[in-house]
C-alpha atoms as a PDB file:
ATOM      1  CA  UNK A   1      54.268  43.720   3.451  1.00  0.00           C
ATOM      2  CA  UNK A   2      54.293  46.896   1.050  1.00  0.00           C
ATOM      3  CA  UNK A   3      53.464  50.546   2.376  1.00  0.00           C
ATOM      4  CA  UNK A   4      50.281  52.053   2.468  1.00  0.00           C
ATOM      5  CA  UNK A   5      50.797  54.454  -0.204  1.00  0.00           C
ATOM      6  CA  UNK A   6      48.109  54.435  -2.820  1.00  0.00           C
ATOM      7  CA  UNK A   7      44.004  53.857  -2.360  1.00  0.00           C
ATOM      8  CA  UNK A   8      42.555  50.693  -1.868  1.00  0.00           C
ATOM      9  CA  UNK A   9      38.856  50.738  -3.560  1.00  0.00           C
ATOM     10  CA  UNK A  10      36.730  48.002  -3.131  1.00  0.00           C
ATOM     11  CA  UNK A  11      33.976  48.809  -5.967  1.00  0.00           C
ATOM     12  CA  UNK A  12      30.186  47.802  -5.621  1.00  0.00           C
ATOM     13  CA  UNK A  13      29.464  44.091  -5.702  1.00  0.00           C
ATOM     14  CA  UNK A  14      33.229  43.211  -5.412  1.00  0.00           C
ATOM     15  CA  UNK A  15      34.724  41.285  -2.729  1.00  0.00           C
ATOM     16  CA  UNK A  16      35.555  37.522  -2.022  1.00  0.00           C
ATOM     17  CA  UNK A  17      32.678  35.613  -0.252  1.00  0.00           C
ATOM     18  CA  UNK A  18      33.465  33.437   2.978  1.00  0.00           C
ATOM     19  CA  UNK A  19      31.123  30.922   3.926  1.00  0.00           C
ATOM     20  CA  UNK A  20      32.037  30.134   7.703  1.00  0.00           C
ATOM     21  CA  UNK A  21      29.951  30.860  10.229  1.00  0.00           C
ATOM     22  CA  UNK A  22      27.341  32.609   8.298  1.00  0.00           C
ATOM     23  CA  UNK A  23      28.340  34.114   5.273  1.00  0.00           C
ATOM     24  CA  UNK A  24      31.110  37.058   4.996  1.00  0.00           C
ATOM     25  CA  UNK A  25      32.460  38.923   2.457  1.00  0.00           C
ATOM     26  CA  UNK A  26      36.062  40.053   2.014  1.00  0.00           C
ATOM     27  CA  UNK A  27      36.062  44.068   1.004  1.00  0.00           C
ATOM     28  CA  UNK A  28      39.759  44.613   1.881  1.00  0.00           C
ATOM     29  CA  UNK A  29      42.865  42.902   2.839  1.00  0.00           C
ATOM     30  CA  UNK A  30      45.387  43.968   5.007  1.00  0.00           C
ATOM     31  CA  UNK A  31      47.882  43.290   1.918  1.00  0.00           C
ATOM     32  CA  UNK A  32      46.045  46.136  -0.056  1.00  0.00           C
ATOM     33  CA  UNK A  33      46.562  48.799   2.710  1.00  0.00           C
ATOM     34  CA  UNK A  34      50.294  47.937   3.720  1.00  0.00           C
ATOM     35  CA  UNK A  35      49.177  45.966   6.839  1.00  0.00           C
ATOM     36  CA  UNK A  36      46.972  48.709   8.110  1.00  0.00           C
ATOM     37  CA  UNK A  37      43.203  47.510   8.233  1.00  0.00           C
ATOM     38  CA  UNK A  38      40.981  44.677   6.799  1.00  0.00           C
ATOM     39  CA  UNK A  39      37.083  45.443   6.352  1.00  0.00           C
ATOM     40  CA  UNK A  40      34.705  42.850   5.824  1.00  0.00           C
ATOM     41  CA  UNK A  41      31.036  42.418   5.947  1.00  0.00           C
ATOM     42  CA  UNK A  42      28.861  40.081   7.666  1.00  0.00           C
ATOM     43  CA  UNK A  43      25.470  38.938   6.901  1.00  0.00           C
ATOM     44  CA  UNK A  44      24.002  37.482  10.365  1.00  0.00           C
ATOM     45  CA  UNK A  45      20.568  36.007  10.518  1.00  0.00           C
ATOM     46  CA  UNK A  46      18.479  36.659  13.419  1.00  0.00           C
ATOM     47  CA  UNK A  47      19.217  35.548  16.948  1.00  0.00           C
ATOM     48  CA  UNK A  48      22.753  34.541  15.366  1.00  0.00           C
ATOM     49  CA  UNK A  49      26.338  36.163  16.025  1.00  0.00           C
ATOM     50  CA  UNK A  50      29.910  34.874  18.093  1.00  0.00           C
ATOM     51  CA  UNK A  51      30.368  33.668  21.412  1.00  0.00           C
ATOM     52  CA  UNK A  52      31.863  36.168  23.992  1.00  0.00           C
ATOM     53  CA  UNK A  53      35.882  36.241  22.399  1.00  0.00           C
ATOM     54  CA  UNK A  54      39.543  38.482  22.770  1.00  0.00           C
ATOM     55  CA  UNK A  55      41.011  39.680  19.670  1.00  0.00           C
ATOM     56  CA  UNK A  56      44.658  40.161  20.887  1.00  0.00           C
ATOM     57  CA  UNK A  57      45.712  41.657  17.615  1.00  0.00           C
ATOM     58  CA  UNK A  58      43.286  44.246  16.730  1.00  0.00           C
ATOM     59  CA  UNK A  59      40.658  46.572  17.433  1.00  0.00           C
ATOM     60  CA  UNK A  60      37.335  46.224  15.446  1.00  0.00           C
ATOM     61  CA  UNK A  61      34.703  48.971  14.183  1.00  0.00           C
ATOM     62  CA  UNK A  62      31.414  47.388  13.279  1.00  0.00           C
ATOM     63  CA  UNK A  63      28.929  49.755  11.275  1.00  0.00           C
ATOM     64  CA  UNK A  64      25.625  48.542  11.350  1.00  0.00           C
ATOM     65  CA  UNK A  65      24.523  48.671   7.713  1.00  0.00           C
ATOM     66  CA  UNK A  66      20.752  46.962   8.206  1.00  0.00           C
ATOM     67  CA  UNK A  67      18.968  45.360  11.145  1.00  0.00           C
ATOM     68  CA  UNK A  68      19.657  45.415  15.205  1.00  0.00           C
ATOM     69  CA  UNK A  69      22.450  44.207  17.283  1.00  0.00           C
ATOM     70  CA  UNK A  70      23.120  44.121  20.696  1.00  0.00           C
ATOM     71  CA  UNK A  71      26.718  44.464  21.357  1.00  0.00           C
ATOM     72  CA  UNK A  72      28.856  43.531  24.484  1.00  0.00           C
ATOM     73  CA  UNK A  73      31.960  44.459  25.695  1.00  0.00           C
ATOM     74  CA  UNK A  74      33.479  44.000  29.061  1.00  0.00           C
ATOM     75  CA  UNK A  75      30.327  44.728  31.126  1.00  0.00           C
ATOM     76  CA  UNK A  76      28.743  47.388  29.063  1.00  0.00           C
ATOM     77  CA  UNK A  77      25.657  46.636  26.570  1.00  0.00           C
ATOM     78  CA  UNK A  78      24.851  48.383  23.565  1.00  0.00           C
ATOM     79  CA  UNK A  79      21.809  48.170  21.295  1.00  0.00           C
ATOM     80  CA  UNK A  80      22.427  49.536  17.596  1.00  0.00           C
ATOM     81  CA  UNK A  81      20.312  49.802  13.956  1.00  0.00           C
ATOM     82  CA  UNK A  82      20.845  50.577  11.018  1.00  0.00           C
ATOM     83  CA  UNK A  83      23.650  53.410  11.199  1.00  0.00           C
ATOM     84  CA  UNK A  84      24.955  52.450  14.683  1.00  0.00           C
ATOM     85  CA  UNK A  85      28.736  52.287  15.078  1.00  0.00           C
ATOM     86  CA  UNK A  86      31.115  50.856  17.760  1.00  0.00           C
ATOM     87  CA  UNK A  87      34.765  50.667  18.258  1.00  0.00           C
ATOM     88  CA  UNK A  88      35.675  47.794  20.517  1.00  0.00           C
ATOM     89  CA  UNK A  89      39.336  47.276  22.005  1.00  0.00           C
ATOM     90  CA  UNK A  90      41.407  44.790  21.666  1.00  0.00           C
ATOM     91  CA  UNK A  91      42.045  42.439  24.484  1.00  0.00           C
ATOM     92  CA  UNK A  92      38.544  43.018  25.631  1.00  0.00           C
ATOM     93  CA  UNK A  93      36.034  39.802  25.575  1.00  0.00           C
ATOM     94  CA  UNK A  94      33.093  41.274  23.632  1.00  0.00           C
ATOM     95  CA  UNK A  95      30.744  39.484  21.728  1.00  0.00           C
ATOM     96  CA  UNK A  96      27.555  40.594  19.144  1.00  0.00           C
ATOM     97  CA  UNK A  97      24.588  38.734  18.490  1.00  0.00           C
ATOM     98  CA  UNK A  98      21.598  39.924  15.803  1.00  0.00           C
ATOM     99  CA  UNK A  99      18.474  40.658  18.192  1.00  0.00           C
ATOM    100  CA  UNK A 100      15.974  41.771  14.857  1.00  0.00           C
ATOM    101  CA  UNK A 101      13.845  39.731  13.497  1.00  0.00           C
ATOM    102  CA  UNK A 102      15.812  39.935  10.227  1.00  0.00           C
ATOM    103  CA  UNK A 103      19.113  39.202   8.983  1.00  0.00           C
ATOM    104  CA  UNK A 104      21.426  41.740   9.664  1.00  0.00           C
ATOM    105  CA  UNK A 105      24.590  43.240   8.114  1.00  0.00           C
ATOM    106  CA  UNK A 106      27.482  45.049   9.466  1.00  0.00           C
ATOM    107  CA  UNK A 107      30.659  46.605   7.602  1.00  0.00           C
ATOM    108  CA  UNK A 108      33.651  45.217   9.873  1.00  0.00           C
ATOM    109  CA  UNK A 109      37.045  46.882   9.908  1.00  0.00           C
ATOM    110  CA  UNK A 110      40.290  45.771  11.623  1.00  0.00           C
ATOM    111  CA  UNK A 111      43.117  47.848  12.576  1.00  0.00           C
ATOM    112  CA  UNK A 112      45.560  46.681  12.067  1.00  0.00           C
ATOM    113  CA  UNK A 113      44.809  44.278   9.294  1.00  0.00           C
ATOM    114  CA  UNK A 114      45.168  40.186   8.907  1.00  0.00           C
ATOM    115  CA  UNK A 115      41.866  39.269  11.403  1.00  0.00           C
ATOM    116  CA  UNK A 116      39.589  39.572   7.910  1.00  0.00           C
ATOM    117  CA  UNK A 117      41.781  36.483   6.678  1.00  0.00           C
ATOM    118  CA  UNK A 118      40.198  34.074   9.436  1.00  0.00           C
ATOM    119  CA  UNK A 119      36.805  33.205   7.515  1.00  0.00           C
ATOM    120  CA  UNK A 120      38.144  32.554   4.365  1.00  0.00           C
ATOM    121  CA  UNK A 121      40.834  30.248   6.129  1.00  0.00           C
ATOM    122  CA  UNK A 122      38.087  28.703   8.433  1.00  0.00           C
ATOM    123  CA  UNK A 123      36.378  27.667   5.296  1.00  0.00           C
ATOM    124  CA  UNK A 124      38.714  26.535   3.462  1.00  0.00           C
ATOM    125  CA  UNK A 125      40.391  24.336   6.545  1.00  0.00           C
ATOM    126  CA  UNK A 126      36.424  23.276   7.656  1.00  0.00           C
ATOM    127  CA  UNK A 127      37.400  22.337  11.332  1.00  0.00           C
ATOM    128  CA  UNK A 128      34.956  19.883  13.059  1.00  0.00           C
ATOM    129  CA  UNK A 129      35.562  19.782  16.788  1.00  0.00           C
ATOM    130  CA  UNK A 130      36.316  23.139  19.184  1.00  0.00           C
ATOM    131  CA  UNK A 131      39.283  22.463  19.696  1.00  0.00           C
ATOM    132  CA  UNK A 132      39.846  22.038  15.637  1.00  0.00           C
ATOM    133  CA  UNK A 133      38.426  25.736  15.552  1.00  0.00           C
ATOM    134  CA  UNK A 134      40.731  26.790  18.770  1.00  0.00           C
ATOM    135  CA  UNK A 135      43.609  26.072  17.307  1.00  0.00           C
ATOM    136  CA  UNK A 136      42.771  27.941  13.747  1.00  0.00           C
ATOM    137  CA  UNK A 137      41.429  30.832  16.105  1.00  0.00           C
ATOM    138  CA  UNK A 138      44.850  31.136  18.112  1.00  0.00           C
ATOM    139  CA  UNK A 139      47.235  31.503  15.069  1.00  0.00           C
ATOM    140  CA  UNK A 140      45.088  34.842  14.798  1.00  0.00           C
ATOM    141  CA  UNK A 141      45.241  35.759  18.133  1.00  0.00           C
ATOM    142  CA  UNK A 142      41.769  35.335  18.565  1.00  0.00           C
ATOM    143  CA  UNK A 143      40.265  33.188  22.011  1.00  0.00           C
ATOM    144  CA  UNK A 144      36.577  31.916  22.674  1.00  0.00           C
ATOM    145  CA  UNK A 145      35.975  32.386  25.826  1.00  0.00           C
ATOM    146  CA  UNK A 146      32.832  30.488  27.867  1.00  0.00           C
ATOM    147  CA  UNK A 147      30.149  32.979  28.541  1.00  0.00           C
ATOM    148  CA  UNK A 148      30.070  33.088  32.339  1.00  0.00           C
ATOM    149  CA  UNK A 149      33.927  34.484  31.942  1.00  0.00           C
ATOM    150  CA  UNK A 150      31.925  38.072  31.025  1.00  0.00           C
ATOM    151  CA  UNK A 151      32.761  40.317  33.603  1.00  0.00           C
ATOM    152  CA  UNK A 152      30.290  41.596  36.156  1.00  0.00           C
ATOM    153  CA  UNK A 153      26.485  42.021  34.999  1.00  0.00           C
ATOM    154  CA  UNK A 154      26.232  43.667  32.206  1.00  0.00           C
ATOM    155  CA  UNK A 155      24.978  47.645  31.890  1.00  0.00           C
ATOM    156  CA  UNK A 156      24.067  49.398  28.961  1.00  0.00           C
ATOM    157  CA  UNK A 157      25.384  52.219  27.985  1.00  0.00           C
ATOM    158  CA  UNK A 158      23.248  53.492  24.918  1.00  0.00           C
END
């Protein structure tokens, strides 16, 4: 992997579209910024977003660019709009879900980079069974975890 030693620019209307659950689009990849982050953006229609999961690898900052989303992490709850931002750890089961009535988009980065790879690989692999999607999931360091694993009842914090 080369240093991160010159800008990475992601102009308007560039970026590679991922079509797995929902539809994504690539902005940057951890091989333009030496390893160091990955952004991507999400487009999540309403009621929709990921079951409670650990990212083992990498911490995640989502920017809410349009819409509402309730975010969850350990047992703290967060509601955001449109210019709402969260940092979540990594190693902590969190989980998002669109809670608007419209779809939603958020700007996504991961620190360090490589996590942004998943959807593109996803689709292009299409896994059928949970276990298919497990198994692409844990060469990322990435777990699904069942939703009653959330710790304690949940309390929100904004």
């Amino acid at each position: 992997m080369k240093t991160f030693t010159y800008a990475a620019v992601s102009p308007p209307g560039h970026g590679t579209p991922a079509m797995a659950f929902g539809k994504h689009v690539i902005r940057m990849m951890a091989a333009n910024t030496g390893g160091a982050l990955g952004m991507l953006e999400a487009i999540v229609p309403p009621g929709e977003g990921p079951p409670l999961h650990v990212h083992e690898r990498e911490d995640e900052f989502f920017r809410v660019l349009s819409g509402c989303f309730g975010f969850w992490c350990a047992g703290d709850y967060v509601e955001l709009a449109e210019g709402g931002c969260i940092a979540l750890p990594r190693g902590v089961p969190h989980r998002f879900r669109n809670i608007g009535e419209t779809e939603g988009h958020l700007m996504v980065v991961v620190t360090p980079g490589g996590f942004e790879s998943f959807f593109p690989i996803i689709e292009l692999c299409k896994p059928e069974t949970p276990e298919q999607i497990a198994a692409v999931a844990m060469d990322f360091g990435l777990t699904f975890l069942p939703d009653e694993d959330r710790p304690g009842k949940d309390r929100k914090v904004a």
